[in-house]
N, C-alpha and C. Protein backbone atom coordinates (compact mmCIF):
# COMPACT_ATOMS: atom_id res chain seq x y z
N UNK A 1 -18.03 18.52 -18.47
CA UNK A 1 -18.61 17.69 -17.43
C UNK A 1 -17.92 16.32 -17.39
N UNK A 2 -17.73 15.75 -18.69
CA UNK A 2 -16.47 14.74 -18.48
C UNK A 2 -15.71 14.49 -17.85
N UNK A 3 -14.72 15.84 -18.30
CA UNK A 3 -13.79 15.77 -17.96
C UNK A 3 -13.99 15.90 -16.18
N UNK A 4 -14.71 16.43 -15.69
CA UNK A 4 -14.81 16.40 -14.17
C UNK A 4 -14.92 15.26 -13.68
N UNK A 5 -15.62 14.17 -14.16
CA UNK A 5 -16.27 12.87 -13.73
C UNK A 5 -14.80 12.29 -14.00
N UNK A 6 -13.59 12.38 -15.02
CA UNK A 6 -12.37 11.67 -14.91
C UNK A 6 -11.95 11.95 -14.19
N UNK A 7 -11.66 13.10 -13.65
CA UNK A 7 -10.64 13.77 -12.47
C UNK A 7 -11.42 13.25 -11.66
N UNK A 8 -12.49 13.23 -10.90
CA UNK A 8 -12.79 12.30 -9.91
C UNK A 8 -12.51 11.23 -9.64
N UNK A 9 -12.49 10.48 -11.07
CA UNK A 9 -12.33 9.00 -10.92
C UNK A 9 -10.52 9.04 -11.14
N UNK A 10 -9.64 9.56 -11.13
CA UNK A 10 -8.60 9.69 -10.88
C UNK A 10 -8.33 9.64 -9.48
N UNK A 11 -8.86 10.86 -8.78
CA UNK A 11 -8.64 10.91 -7.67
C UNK A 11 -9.44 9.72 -6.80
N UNK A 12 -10.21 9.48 -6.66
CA UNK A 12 -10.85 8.38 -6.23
C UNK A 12 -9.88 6.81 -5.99
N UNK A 13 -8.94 7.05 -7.64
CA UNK A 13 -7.97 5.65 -7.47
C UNK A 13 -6.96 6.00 -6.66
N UNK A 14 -6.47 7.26 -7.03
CA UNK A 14 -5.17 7.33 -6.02
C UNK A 14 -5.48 7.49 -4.43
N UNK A 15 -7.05 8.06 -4.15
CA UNK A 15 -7.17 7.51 -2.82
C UNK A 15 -7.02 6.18 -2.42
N UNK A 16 -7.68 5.67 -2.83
CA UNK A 16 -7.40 4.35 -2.61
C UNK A 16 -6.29 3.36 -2.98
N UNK A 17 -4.98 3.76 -4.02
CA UNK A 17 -4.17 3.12 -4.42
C UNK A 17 -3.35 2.90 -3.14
N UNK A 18 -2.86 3.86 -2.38
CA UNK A 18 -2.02 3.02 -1.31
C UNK A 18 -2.17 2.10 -0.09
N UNK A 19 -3.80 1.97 0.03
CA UNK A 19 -4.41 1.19 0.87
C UNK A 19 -3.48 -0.68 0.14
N UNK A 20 -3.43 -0.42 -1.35
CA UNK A 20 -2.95 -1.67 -1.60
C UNK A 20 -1.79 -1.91 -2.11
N UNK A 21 -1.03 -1.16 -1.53
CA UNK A 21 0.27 -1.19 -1.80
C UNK A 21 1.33 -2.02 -1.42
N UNK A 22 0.41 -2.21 -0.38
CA UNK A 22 1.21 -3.76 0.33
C UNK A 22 1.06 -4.87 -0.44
N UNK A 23 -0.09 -5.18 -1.36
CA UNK A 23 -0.49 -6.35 -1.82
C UNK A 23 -0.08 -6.42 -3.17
N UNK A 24 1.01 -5.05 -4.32
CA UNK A 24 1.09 -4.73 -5.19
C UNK A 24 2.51 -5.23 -5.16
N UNK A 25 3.28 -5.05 -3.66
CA UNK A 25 4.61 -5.31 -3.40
C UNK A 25 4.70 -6.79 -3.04
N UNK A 26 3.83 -7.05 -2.35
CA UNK A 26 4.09 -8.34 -1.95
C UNK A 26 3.66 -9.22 -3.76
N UNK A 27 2.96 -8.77 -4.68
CA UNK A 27 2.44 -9.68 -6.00
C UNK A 27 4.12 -9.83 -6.77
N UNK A 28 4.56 -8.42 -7.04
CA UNK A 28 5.70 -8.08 -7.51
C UNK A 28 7.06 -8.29 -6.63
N UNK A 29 7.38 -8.39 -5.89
CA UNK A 29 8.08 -8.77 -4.77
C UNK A 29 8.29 -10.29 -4.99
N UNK A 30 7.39 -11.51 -5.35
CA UNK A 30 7.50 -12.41 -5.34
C UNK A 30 8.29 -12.72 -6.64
N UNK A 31 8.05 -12.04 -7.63
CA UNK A 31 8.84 -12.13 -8.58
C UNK A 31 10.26 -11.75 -8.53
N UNK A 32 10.86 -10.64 -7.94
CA UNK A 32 12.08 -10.07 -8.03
C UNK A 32 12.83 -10.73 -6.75
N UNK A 33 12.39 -11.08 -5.53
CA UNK A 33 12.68 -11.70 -4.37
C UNK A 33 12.61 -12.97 -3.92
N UNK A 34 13.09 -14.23 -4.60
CA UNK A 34 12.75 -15.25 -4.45
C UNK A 34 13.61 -15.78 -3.55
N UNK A 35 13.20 -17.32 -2.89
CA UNK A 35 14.29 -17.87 -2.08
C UNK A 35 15.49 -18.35 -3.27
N UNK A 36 16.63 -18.02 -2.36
CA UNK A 36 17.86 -18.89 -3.03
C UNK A 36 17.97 -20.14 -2.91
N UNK A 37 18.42 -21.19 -4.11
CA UNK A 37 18.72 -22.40 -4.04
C UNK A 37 19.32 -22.86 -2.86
N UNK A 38 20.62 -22.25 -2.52
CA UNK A 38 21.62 -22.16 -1.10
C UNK A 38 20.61 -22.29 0.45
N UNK A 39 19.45 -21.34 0.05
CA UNK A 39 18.16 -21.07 1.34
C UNK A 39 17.63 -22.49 1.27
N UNK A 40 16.94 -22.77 -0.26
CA UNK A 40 16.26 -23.81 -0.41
C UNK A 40 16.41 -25.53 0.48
N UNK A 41 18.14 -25.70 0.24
CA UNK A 41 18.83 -26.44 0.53
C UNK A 41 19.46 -26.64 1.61
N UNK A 42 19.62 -25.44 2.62
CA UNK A 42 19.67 -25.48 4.07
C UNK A 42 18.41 -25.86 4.49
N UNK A 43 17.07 -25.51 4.39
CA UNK A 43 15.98 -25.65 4.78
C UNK A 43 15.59 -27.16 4.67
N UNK A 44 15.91 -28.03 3.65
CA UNK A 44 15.88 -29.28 3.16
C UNK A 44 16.59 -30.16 4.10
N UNK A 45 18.04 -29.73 4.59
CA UNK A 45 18.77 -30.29 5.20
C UNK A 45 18.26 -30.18 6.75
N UNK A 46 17.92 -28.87 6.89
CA UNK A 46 17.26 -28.80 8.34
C UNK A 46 16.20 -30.03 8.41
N UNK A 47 15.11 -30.41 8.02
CA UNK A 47 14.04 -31.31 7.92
C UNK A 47 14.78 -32.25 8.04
N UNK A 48 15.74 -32.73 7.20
CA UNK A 48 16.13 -33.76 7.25
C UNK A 48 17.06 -34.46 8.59
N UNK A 49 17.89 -33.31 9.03
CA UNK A 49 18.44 -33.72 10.15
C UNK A 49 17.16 -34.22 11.50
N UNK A 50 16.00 -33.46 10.99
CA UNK A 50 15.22 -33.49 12.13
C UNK A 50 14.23 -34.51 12.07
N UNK A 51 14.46 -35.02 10.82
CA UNK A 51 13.27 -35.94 10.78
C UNK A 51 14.63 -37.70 11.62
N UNK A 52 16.02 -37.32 11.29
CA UNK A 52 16.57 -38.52 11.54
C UNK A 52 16.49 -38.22 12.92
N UNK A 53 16.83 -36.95 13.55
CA UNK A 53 17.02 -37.05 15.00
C UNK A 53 15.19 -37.35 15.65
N UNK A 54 14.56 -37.47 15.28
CA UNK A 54 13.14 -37.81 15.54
C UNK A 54 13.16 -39.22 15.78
N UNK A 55 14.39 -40.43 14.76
CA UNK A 55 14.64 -41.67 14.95
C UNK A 55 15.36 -41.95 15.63
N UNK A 56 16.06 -41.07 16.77
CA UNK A 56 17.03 -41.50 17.34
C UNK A 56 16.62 -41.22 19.01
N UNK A 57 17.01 -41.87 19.82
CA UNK A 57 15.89 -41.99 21.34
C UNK A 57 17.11 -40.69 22.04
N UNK A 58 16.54 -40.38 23.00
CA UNK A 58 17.00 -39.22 23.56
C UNK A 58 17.58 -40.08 25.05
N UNK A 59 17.13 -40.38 25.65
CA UNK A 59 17.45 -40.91 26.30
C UNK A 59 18.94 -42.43 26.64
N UNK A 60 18.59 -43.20 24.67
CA UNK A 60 19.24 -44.05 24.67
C UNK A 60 20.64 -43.45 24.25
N UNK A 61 20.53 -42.85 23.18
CA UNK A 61 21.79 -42.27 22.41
C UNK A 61 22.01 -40.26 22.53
N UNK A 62 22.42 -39.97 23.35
CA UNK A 62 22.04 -38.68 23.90
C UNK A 62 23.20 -38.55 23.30
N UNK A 63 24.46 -38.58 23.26
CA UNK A 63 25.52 -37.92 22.42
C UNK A 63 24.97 -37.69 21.01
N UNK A 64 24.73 -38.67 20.51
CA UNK A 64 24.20 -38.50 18.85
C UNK A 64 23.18 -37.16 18.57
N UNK A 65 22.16 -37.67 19.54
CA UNK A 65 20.73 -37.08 19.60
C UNK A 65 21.15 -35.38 19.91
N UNK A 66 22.08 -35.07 20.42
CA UNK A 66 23.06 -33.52 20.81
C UNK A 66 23.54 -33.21 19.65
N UNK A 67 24.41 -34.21 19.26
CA UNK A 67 25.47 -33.93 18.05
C UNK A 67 24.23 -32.98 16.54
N UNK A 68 23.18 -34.09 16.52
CA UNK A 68 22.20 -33.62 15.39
C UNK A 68 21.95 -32.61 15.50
N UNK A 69 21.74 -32.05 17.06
CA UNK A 69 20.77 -30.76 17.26
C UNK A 69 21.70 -29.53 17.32
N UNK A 70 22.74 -30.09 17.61
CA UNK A 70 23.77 -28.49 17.65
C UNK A 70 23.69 -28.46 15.96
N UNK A 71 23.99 -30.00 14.92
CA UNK A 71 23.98 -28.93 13.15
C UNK A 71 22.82 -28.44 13.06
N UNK A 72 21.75 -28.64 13.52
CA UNK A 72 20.21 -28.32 13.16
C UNK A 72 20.15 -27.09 14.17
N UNK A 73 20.87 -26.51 14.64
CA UNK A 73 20.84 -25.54 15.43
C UNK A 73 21.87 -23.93 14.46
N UNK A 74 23.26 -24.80 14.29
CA UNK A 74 23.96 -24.60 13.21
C UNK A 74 22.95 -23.80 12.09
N UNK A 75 22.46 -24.60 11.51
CA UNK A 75 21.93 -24.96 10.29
C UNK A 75 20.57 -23.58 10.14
N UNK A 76 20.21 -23.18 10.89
CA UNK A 76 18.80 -22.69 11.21
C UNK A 76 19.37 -21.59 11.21
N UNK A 77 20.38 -21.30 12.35
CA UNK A 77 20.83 -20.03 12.41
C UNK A 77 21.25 -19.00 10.54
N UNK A 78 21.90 -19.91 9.89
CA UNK A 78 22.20 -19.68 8.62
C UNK A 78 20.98 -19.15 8.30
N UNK A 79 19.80 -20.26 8.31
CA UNK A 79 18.43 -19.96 7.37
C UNK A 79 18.20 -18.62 7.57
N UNK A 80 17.73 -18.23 9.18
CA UNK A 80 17.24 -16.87 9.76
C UNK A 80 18.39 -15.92 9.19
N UNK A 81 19.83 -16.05 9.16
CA UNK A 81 20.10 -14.31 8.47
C UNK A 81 20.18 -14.87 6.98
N UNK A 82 19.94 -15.65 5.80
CA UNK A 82 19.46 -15.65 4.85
C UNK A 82 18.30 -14.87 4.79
N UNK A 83 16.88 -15.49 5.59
CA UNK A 83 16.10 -14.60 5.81
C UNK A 83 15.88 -13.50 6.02
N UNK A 84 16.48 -13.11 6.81
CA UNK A 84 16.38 -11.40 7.42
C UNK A 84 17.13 -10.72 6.12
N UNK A 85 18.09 -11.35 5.74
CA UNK A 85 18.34 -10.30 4.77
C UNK A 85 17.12 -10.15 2.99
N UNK A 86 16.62 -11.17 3.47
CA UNK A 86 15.74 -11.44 2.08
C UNK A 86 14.73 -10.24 2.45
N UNK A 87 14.22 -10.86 4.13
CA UNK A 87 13.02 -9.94 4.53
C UNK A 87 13.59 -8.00 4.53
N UNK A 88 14.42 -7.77 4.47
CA UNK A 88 14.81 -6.57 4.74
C UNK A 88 15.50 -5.71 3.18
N UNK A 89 15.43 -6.87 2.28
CA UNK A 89 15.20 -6.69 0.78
C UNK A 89 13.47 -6.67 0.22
N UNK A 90 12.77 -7.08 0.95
CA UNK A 90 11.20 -7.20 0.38
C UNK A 90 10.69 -5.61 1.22
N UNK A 91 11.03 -5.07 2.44
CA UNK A 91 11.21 -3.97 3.48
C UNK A 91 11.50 -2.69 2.05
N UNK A 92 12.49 -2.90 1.51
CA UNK A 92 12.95 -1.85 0.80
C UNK A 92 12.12 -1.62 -0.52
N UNK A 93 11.95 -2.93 -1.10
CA UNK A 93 10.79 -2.86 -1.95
C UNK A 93 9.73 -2.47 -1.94
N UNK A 94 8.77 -2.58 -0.87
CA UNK A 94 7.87 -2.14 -0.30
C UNK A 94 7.57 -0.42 -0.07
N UNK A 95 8.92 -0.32 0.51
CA UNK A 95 9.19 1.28 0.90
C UNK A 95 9.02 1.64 -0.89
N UNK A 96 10.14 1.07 -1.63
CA UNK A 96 9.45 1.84 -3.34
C UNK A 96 8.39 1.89 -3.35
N UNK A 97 7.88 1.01 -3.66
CA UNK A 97 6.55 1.01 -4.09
C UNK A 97 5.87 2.16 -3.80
N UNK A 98 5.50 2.01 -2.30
CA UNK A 98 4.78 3.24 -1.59
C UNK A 98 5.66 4.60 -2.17
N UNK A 99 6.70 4.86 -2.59
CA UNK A 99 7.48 5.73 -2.74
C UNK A 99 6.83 6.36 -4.10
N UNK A 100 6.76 5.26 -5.10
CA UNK A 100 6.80 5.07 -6.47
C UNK A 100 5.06 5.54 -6.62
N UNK A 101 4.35 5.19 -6.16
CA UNK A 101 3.00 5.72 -5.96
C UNK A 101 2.61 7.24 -5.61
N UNK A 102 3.10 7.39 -4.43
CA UNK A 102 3.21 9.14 -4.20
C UNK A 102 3.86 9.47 -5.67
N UNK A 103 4.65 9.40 -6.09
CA UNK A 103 5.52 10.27 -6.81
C UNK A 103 4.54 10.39 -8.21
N UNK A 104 3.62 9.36 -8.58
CA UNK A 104 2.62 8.73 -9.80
C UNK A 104 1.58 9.95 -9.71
N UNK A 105 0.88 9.97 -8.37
CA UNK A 105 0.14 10.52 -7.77
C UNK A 105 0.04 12.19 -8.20
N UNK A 106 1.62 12.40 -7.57
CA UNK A 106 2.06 13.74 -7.57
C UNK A 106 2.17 14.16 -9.10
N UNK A 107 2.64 13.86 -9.75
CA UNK A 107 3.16 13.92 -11.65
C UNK A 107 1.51 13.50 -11.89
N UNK A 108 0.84 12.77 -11.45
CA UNK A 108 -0.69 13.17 -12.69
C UNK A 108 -1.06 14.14 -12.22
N UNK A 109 -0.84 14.86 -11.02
CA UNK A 109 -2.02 15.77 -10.84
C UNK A 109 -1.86 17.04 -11.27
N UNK A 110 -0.09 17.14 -11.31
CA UNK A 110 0.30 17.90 -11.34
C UNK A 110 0.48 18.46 -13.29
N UNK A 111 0.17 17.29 -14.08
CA UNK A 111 -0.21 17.43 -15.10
C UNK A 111 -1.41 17.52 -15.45
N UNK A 112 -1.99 17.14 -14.96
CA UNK A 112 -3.90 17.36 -15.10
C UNK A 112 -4.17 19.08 -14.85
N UNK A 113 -3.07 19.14 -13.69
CA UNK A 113 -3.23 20.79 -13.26
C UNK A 113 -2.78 21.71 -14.55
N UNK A 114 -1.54 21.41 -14.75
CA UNK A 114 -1.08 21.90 -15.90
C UNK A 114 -1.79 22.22 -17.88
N UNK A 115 -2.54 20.37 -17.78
CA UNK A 115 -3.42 20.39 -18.71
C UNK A 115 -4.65 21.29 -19.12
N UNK A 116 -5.65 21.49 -17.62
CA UNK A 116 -6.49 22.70 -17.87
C UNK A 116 -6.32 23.86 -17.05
N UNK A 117 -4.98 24.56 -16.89
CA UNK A 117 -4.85 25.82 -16.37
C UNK A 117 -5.65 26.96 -16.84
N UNK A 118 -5.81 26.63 -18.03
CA UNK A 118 -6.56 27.67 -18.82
C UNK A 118 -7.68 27.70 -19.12
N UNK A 119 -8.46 26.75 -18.76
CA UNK A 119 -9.86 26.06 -19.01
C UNK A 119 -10.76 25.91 -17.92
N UNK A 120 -11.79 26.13 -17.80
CA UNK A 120 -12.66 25.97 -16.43
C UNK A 120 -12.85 24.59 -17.15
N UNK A 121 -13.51 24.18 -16.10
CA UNK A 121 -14.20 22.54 -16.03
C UNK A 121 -15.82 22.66 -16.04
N UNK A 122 -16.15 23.59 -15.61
CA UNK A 122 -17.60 23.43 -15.85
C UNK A 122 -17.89 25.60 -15.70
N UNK A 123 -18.83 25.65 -16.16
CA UNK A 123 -19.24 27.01 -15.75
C UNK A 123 -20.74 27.70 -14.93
N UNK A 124 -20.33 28.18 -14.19
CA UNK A 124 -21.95 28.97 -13.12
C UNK A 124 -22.04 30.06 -13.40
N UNK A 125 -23.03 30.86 -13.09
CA UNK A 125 -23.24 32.11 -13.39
C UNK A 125 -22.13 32.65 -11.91
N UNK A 126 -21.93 33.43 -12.63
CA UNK A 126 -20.97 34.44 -11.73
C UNK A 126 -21.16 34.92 -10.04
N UNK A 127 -22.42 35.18 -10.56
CA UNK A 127 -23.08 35.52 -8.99
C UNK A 127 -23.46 34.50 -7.63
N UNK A 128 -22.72 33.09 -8.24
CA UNK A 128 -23.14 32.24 -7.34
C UNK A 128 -22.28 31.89 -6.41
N UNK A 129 -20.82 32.48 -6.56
CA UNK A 129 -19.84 32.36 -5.74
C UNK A 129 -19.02 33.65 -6.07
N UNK A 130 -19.82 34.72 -5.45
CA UNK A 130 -19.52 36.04 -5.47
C UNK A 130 -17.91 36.45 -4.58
N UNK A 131 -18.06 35.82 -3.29
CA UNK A 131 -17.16 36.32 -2.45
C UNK A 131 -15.69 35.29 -2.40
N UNK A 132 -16.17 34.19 -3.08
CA UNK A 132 -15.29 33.06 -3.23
C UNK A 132 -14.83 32.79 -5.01
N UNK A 133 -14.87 33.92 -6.30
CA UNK A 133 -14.43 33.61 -7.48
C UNK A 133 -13.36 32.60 -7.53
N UNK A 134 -12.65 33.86 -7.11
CA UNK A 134 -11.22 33.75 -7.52
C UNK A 134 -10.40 32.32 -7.18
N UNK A 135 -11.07 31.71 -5.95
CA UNK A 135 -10.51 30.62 -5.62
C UNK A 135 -10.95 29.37 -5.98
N UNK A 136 -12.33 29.28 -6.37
CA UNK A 136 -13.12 28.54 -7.22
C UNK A 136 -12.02 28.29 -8.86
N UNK A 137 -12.14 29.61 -9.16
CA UNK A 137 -11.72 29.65 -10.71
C UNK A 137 -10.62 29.10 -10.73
N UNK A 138 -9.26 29.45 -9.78
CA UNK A 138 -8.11 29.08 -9.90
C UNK A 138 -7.91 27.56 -10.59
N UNK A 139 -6.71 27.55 -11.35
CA UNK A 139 -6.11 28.72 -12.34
C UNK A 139 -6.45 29.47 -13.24
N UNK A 140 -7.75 29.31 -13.67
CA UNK A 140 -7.72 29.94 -14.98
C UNK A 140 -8.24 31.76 -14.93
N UNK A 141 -8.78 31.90 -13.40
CA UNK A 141 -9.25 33.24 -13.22
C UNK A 141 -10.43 33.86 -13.96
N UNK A 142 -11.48 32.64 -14.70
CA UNK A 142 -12.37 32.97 -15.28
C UNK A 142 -13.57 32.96 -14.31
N UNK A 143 -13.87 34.19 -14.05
CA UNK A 143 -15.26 34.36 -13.15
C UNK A 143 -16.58 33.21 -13.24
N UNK A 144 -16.83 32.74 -12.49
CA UNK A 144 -18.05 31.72 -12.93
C UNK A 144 -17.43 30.18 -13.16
N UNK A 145 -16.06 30.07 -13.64
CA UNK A 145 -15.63 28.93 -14.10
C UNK A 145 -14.90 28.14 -12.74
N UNK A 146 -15.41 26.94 -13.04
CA UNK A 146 -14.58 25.73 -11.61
C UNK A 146 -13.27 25.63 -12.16
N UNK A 147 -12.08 26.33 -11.53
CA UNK A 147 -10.78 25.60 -11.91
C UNK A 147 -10.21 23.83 -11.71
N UNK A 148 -9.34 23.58 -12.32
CA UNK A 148 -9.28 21.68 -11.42
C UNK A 148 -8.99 21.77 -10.21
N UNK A 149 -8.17 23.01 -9.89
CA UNK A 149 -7.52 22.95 -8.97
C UNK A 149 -8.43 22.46 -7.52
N UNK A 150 -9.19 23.38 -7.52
CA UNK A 150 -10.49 23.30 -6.82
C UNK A 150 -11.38 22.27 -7.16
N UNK A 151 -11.52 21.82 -8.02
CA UNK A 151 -12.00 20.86 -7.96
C UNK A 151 -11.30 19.11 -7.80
N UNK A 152 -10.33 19.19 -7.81
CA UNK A 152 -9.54 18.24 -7.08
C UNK A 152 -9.67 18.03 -5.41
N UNK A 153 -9.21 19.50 -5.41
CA UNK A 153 -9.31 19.68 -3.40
C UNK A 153 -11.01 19.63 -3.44
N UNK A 154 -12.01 19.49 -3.48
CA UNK A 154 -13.47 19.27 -3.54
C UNK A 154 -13.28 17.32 -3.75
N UNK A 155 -13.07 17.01 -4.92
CA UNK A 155 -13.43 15.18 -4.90
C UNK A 155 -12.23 14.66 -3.57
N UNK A 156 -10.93 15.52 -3.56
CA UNK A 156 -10.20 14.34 -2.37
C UNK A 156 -11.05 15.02 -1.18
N UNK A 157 -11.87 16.02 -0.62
CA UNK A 157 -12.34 16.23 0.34
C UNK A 157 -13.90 15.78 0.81
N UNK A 158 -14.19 15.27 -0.37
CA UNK A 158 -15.28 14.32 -0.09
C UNK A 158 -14.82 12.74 0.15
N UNK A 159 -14.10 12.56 -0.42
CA UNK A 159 -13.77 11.08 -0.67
C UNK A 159 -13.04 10.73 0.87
N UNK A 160 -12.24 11.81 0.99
CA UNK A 160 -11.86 11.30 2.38
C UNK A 160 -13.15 11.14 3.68
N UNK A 161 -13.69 12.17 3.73
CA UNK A 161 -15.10 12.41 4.29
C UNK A 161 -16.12 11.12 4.30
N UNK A 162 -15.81 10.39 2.87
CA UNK A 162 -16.78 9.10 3.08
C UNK A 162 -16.28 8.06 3.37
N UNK A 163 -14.63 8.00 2.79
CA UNK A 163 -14.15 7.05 4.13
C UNK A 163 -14.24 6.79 5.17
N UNK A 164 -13.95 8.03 5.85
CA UNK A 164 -14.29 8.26 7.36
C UNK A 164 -15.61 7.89 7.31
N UNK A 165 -16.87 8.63 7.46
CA UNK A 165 -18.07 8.09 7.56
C UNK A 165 -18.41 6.41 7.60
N UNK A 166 -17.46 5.52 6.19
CA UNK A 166 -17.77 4.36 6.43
C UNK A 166 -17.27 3.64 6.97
N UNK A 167 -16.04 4.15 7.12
CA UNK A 167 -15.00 3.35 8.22
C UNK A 167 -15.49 3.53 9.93
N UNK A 168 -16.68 4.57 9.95
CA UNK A 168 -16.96 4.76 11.83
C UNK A 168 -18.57 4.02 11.14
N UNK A 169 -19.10 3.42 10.97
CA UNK A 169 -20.58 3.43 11.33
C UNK A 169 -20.44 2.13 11.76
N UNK A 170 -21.59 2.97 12.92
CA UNK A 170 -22.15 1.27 13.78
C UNK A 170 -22.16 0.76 13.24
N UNK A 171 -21.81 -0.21 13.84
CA UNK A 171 -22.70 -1.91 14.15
C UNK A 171 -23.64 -2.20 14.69
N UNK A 172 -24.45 -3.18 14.22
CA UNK A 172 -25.63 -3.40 15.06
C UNK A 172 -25.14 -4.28 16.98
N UNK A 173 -24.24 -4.64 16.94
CA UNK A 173 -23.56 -4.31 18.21
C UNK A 173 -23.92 -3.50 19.37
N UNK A 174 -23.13 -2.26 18.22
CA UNK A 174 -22.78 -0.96 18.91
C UNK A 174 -24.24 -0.41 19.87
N UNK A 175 -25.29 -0.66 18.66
CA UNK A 175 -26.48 -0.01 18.87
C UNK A 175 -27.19 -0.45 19.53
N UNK A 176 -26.93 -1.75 20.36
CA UNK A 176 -27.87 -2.68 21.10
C UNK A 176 -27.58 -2.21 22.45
N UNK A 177 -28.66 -1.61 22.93
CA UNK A 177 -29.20 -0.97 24.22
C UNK A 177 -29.02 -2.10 25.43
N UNK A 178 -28.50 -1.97 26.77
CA UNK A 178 -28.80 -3.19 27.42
C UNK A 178 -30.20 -2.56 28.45
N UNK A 179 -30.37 -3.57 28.52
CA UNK A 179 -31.76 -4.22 29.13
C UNK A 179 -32.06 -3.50 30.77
């Protein structure tokens, strides 16, 4: 009986593990993906050109006030494909992650499967799933006995089931009748 209540709570996390996978990549991501000094220091210089061309009248000194804005124009352009290539390095990370999860997913279950092939998980009298044994039992083919197998596909088929359920219920909104 334990052991059933773990395999649930297994499956239960990996339902829910990729809902946060974004927030696992983006925690870790910050560590392996940082801005470059080079980024840091264009960005610095950008402000700065802009805070002088902010002192300089547009009207009075319009050559100058041009001259600033084409390097700060210059200057920006650099930042954005620094960026894009940073952002399209955090893109790939991300894609692991989610990658790296399925694959976690796949290898426990597939060892959990492996672990009690031979073992029911819990046992019924025989006669209670007369026309359905064999698929109940799977793997172990012991009449009466819950295989994991089946009982895996049972907790992810509830669990998804109550997602859904809680992810659609009204609102008290929804339910307000008009007049």
């Amino acid at each position: 009986m334990l052991t059933m209540f773990l395999v649930f709570l297994i499956v239960l996390f990996f339902s829910y593990l990729p809902s946060y996978s974004s927030k696992i990549s983006r925690t870790f991501g910050g560590y392996f993906i940082r801005l470059t000094d080079e980024e840091l220091n264009l960005r610095q210089q950008v402000r700065d050109l802009k805070a002088e061309q902010g002192a300089v009248s547009m009207s009075e000194e319009f050559a100058k006030y041009m001259k600033l804005q084409r390097k700060i124009d210059k200057l920006v352009e650099q930042v954005k494909k620094m960026g894009s290539s940073r952002s399209s390095k955090i893109t790939m990370f991300s894609m692991g992650v989610k990658f790296l999860i399925n694959i976690l997913h796949g290898l426990t279950m597939i060892s959990i499967i492996l672990m009690y092939k031979n073992d029911p998980l819990y046992m019924f009298p025989p006669e209670w799933f007369t026309p359905i044994n064999k698929f109940i039992a799977f793997p172990t083919g012991i009449t009466g006995g819950v295989g994991v197998t089946c009982w895996i596909l049972v907790c992810s088929s509830v669990i998804y089931r109550v997602k859904n359920f809680i992810s659609i219920q009204p609102t008290a909104q929804d339910l307000k009748v008009d007049s």
